[in-house]
Structure formats: structure tokens, C-alpha cells
C-alpha atoms as a PDB file:
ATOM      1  CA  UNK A   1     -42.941  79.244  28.634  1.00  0.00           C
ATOM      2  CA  UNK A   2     -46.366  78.957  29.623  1.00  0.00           C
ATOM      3  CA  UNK A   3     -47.614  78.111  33.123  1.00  0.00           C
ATOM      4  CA  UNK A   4     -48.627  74.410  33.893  1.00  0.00           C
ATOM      5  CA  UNK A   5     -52.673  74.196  33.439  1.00  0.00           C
ATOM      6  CA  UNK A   6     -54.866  70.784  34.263  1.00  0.00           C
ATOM      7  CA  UNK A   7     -58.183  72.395  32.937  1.00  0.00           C
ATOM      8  CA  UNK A   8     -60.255  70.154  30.758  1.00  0.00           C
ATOM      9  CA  UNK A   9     -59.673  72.074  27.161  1.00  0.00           C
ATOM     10  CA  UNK A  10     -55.649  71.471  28.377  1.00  0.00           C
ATOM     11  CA  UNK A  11     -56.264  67.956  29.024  1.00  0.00           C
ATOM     12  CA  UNK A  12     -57.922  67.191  25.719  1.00  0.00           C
ATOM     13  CA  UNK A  13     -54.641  68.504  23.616  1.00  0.00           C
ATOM     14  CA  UNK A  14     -52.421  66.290  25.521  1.00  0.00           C
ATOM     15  CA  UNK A  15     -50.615  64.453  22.619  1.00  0.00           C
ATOM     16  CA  UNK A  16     -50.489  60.090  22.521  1.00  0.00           C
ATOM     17  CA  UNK A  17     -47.167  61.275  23.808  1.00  0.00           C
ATOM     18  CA  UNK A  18     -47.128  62.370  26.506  1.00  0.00           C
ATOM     19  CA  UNK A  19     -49.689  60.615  27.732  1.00  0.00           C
ATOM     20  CA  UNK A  20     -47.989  57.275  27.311  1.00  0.00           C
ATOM     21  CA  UNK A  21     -44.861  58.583  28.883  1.00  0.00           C
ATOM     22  CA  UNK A  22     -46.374  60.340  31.768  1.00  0.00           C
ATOM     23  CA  UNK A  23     -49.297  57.686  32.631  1.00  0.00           C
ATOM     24  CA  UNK A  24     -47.539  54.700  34.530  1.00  0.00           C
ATOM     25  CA  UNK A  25     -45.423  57.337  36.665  1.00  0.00           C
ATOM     26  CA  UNK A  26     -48.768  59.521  37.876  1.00  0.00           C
ATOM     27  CA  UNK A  27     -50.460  56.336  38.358  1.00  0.00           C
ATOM     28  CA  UNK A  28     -47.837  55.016  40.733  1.00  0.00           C
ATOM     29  CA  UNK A  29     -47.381  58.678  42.415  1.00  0.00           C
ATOM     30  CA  UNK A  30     -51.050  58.832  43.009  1.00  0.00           C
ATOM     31  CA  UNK A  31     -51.367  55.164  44.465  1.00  0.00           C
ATOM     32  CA  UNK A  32     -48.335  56.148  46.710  1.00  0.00           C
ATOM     33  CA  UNK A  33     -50.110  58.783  48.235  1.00  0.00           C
ATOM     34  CA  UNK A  34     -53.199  57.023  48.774  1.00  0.00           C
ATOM     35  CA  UNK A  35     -51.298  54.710  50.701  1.00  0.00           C
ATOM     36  CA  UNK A  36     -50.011  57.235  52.646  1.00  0.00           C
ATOM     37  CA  UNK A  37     -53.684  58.678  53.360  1.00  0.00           C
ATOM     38  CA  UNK A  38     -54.902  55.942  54.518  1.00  0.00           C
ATOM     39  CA  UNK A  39     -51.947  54.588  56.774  1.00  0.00           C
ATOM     40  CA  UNK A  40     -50.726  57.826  57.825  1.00  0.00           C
ATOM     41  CA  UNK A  41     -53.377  60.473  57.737  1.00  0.00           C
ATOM     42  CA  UNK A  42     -56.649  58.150  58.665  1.00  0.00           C
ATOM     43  CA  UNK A  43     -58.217  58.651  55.007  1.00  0.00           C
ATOM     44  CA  UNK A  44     -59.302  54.815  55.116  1.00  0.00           C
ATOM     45  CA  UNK A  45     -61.735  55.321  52.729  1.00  0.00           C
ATOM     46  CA  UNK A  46     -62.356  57.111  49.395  1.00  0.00           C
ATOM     47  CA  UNK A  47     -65.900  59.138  51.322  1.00  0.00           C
ATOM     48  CA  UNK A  48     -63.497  60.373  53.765  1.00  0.00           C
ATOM     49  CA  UNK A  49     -61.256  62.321  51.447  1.00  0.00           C
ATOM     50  CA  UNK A  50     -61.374  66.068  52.802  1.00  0.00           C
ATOM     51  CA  UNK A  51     -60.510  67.024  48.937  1.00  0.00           C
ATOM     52  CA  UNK A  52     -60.761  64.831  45.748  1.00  0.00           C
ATOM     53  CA  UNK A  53     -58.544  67.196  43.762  1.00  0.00           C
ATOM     54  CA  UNK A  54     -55.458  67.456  46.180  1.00  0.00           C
ATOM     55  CA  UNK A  55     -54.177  63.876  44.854  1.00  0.00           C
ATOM     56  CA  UNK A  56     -53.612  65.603  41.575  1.00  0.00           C
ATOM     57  CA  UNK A  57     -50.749  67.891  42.401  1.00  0.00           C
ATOM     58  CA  UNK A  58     -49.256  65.203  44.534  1.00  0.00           C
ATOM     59  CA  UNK A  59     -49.660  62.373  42.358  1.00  0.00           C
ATOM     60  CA  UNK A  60     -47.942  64.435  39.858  1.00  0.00           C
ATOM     61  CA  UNK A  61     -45.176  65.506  42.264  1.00  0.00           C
ATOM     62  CA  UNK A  62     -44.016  62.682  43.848  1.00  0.00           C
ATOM     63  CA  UNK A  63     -44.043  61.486  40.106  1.00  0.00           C
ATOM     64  CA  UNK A  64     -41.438  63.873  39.238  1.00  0.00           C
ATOM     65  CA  UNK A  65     -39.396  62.477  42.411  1.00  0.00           C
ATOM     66  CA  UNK A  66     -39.984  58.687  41.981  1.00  0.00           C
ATOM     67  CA  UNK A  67     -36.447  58.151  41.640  1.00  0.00           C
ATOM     68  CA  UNK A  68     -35.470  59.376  45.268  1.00  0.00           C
ATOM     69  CA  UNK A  69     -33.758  57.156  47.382  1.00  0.00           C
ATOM     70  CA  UNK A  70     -33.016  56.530  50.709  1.00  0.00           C
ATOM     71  CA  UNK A  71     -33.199  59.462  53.609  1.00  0.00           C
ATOM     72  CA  UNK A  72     -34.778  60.987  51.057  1.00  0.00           C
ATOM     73  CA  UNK A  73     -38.112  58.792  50.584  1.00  0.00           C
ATOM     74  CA  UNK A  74     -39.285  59.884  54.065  1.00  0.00           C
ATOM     75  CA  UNK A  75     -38.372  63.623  53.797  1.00  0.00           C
ATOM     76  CA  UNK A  76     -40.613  63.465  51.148  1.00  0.00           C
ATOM     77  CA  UNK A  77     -43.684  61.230  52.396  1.00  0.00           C
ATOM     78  CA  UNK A  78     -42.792  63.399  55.838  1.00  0.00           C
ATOM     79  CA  UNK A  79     -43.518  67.205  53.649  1.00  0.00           C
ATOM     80  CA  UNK A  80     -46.428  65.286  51.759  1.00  0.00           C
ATOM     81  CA  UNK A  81     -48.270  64.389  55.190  1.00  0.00           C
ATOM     82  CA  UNK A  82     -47.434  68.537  56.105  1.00  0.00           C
ATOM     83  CA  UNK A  83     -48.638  69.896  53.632  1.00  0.00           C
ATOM     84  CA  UNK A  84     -52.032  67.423  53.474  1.00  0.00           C
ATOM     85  CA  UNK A  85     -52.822  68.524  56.607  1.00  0.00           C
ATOM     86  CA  UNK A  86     -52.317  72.215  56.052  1.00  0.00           C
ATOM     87  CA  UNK A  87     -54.275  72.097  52.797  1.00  0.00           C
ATOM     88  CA  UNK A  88     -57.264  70.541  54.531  1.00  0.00           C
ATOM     89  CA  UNK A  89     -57.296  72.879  57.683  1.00  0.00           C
ATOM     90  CA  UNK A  90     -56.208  75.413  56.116  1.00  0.00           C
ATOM     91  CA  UNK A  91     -58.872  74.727  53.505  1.00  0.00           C
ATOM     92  CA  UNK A  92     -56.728  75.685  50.238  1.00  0.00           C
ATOM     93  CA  UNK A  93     -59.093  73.795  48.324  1.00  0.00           C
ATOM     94  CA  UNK A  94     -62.521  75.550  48.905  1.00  0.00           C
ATOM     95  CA  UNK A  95     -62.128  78.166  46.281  1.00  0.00           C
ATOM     96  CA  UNK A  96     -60.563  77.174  42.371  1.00  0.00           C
ATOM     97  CA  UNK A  97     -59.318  73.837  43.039  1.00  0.00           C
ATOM     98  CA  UNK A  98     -57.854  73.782  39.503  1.00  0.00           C
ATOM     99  CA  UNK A  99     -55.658  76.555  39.868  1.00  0.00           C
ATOM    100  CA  UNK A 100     -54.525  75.760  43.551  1.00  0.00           C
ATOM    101  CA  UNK A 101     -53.564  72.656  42.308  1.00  0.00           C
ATOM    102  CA  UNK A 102     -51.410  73.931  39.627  1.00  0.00           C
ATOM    103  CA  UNK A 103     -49.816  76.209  41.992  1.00  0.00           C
ATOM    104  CA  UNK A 104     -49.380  73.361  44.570  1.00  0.00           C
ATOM    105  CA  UNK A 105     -48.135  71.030  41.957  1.00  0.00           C
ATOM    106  CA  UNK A 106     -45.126  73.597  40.976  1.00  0.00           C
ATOM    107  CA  UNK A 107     -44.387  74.660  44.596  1.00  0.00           C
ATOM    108  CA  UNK A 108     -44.559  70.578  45.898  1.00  0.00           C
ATOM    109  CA  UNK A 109     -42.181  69.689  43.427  1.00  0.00           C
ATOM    110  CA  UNK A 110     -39.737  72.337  44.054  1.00  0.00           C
ATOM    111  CA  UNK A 111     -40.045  71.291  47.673  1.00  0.00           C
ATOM    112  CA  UNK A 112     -39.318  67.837  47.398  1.00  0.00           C
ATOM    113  CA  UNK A 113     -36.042  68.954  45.510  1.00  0.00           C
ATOM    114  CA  UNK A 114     -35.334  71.490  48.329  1.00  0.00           C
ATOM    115  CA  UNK A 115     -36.850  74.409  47.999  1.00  0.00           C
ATOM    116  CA  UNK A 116     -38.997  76.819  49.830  1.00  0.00           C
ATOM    117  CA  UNK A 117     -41.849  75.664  51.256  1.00  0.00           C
ATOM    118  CA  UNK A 118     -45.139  75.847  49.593  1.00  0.00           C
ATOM    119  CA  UNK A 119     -47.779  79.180  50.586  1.00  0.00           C
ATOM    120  CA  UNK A 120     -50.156  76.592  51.834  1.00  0.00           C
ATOM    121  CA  UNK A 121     -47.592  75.467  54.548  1.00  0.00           C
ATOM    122  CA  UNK A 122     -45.480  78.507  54.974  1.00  0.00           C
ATOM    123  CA  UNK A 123     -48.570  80.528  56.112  1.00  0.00           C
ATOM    124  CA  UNK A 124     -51.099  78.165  57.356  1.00  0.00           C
ATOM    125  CA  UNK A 125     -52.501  79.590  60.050  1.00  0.00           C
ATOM    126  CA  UNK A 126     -56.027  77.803  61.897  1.00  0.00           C
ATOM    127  CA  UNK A 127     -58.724  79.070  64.533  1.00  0.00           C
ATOM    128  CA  UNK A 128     -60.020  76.109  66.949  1.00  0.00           C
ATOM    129  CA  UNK A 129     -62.961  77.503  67.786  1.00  0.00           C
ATOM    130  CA  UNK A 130     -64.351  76.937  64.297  1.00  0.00           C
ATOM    131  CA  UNK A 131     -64.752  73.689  64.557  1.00  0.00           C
ATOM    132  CA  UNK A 132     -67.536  74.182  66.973  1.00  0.00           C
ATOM    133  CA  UNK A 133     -69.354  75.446  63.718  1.00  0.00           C
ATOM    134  CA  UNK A 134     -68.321  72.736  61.342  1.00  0.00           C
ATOM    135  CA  UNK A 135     -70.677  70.397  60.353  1.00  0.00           C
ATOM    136  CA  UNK A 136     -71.100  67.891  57.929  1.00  0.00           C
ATOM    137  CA  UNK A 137     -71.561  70.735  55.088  1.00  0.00           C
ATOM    138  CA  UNK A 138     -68.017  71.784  56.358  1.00  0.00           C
ATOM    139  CA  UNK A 139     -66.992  68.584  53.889  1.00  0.00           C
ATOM    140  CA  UNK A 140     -63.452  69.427  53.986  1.00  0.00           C
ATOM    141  CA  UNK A 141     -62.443  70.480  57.820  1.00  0.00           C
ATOM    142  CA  UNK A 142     -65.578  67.593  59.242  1.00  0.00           C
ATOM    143  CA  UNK A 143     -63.984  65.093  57.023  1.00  0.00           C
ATOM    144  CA  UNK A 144     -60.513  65.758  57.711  1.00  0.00           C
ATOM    145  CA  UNK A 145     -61.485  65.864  61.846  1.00  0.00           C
ATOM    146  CA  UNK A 146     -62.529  62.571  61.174  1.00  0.00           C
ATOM    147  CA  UNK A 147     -59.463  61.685  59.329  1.00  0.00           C
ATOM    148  CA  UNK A 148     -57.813  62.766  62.792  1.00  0.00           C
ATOM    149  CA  UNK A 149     -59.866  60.580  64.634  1.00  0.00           C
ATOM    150  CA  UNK A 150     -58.944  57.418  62.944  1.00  0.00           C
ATOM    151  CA  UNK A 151     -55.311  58.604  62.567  1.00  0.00           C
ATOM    152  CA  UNK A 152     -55.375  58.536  66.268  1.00  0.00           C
ATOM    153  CA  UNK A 153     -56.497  54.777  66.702  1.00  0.00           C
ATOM    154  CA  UNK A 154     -59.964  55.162  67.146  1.00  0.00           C
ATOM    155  CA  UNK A 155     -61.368  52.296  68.873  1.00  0.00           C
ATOM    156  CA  UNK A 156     -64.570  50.308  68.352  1.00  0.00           C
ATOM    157  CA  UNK A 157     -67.198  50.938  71.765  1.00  0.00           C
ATOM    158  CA  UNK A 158     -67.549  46.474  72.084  1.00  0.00           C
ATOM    159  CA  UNK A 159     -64.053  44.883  71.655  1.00  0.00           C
ATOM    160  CA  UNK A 160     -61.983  47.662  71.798  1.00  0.00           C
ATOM    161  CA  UNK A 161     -60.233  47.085  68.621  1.00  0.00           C
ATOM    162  CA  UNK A 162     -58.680  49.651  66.593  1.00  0.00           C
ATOM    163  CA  UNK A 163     -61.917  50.770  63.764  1.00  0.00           C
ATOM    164  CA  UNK A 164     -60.006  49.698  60.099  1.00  0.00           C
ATOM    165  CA  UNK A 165     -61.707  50.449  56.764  1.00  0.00           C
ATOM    166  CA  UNK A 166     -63.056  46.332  56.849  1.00  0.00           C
ATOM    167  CA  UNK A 167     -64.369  47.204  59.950  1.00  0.00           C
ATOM    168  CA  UNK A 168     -66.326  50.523  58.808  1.00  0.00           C
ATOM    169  CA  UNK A 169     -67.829  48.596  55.642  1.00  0.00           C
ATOM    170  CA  UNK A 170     -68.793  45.548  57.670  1.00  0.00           C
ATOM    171  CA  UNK A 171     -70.307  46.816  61.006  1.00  0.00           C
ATOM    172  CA  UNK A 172     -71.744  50.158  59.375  1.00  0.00           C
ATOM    173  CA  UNK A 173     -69.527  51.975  61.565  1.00  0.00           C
ATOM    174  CA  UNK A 174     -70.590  56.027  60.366  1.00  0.00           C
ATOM    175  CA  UNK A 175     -70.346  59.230  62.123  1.00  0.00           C
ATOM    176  CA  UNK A 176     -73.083  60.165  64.748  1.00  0.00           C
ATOM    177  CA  UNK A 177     -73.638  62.254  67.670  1.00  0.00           C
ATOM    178  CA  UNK A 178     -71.462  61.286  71.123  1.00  0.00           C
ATOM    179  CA  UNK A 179     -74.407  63.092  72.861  1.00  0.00           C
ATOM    180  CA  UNK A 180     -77.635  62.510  70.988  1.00  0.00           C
ATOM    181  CA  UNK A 181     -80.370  65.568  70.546  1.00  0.00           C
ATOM    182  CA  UNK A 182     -82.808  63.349  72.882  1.00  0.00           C
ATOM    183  CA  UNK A 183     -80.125  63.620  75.546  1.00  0.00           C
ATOM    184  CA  UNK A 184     -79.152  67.293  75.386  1.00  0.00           C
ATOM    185  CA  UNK A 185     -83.259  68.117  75.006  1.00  0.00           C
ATOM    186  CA  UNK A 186     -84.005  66.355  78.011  1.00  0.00           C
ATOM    187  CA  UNK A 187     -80.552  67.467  80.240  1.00  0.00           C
ATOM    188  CA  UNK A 188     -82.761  71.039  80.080  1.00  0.00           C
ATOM    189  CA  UNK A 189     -79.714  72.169  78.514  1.00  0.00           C
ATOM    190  CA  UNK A 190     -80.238  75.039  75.153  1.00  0.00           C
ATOM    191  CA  UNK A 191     -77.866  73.529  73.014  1.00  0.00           C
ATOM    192  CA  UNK A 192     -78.051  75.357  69.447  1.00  0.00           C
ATOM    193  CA  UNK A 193     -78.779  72.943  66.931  1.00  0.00           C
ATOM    194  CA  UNK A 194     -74.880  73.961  65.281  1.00  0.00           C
ATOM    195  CA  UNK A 195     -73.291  73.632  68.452  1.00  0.00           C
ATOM    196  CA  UNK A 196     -75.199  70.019  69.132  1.00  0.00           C
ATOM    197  CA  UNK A 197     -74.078  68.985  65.446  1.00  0.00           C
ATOM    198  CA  UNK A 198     -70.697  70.518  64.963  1.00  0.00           C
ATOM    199  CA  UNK A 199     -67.803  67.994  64.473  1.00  0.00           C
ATOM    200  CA  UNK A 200     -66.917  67.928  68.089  1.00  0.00           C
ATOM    201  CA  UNK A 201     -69.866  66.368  69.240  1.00  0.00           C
ATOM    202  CA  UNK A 202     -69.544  63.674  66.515  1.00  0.00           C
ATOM    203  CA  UNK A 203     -67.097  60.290  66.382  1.00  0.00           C
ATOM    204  CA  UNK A 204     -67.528  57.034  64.609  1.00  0.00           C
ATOM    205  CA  UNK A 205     -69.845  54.699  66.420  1.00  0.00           C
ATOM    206  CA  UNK A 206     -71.170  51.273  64.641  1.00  0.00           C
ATOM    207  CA  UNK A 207     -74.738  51.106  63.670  1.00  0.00           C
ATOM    208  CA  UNK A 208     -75.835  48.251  66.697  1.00  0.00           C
ATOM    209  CA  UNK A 209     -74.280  50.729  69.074  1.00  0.00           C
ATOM    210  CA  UNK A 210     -75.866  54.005  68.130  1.00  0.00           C
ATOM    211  CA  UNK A 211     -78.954  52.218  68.427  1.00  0.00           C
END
């Protein structure tokens, strides 16, 4: 039997089929995890998404699982959140997102039923002092620091609410410096310019506040 393949010439011999049988159940796998990204994992909006092509392999597992019940509805959302955030930090998706997501696809779903866990978990491994070189061209590990951020009840500067995706769209709340480059320039201090815009000098502030 042939692997599992999601590449475009694959996609297009998909028969009526299978598409008709396999569409509702995808669609409801993928909204569930979306959910789950933005309540659990601080993905509140589609820009902050560390990796577009990671919902395919879970939308597609948790699919395969829709009929799991009880205890076994949080074990799952519990290994999806896992392996999410060893995916992003571990940055599985920087190099052939097509055929990690194959491979994550088959080794989710085998999870979820019980199985061994999948590479990207099993031998995640992450270096801290990295981050002081991400920046924003880092998509994947800036976004998903931001994710953390937000996971972690961010608060706006003003009221002190907790920042929700309404609240990003309608006070322009973005990412920006927590010490600005006028600041550091004039605190005689020689901050490199990757070190002054890596993701650990950055945090969401709203646009009437940066000002």
C-alpha cells in the first residue's frame, strides 16, 4: 500500500468519493483545532499562526478520532496542544511542510489511538538563548512567542483587561518594541540592532500607547 501523500497532483485524483465522504469530517476536525488554538494556545488570530500547514495533519487526525468520547476527548485535545507546541519550537515545519505533515498525520493518529508518540514530541529538544536572535523573519518561533504571550493573559497597558482578538482588531493592538531604539540609543547602551529587535524585547502594545 502506498504511503499517504497531500501534494497537489494527489489532491487533483481524489475521486467525487471520497471527497464527499471525507469533507464534513476534516472540516469539523480542522474547526476543532482552531478552537483549540485560539482558546488554548493564544493563536487568536489567523496572522498569528506559527505554521499554516500544521492544521492539515491535525484536522485530518482528530477526523479519524471524532467519535471519541469521554476521558478520552481531553487526552486527545491535551496530545494535540503537545505536540503544537513542539512542532512550532521545535520548528518541524521550516523544511518540506508537505511531507512533515504526512508523517505527522500518520504518527498523530496512531497517537490518539495509543500509540507511540510522534518524532516531533518524542525528541523535541529547544535552546533559549535563540530567541534572543529571533525576529520577526523567525515567522514561526516570533509568532508562536507571541502565541505564548497571549496564552498567558496578556493584559492591555490602560484598563488592564485581558488583550482578546476584538480587542487586537479594534484598538490596533500589534507587536512593538518594550524598549524603543530611541531609548536604548540614548541610555549610551550598544545594543545590536538583533538583540534590540529579537522577540524578547517585543510584546503587544495598542497603537495610542506605543505612541
Amino acid at each position: 500500500k502506498a504511503a499517504p501523500s497531500c501534494k497537489r497532483g494527489d489532491v487533483l485524483q481524489l475521486e467525487i468519493g471520497q471527497i464527499q465522504g471525507g469533507w464534513a469530517p476534516v472540516v469539523r476536525g480542522v474547526a476543532e483545532m482552531l478552537q483549540m488554538l485560539r482558546d488554548d494556545c493564544g493563536v487568536v488570530l489567523p496572522g498569528w499562526l506559527p505554521y499554516n500547514p500544521i492544521l492539515i495533519p491535525a484536522g485530518a487526525a482528530l477526523a479519524a478520532h471524532e467519535d471519541a468520547k469521554g476521558a478520552q476527548v481531553g487526552a486527545i485535545r491535551n496530545k494535540m496542544k503537545r505536540w503544537f507546541w513542539c512542532s512550532v519550537f521545535g520548528q518541524a515545519y521550516e523544511n518540506a511542510p508537505n511531507s512533515q505533515a504526512v508523517k505527522d498525520y500518520a504518527e498523530l493518529r496512531a497517537w490518539f489511538g495509543g500509540g507511540a508518540e510522534p518524532d516531533s514530541v518524542r525528541d523535541f529538544s529547544f535552546e533559549p538563548d535563540v530567541l534572543r536572535e529571533t525576529t520577526v523573519r523567525q515567522r514561526a518561533l516570533y509568532r508562536g512567542c507571541i502565541a505564548l504571550i497571549l496564552r498567558s493573559e496578556a493584559r492591555d497597558f490602560y484598563k488592564g483587561g485581558r488583550i482578546t482578538a476584538s480587542m487586537v482588531l479594534e484598538k490596533k493592538i500589534d507587536d512593538h518594541h518594550v524598549f524603543p531604539r530611541a531609548y536604548l540609543a540614548e541610555s549610551g547602551g550598544d545594543v545590536k540592532a538583533t538583540l534590540r529587535d529579537c522577540v524578547l524585547n517585543r510584546t503587544l502594545i495598542d497603537k495610542q500607547m506605543n505612541i
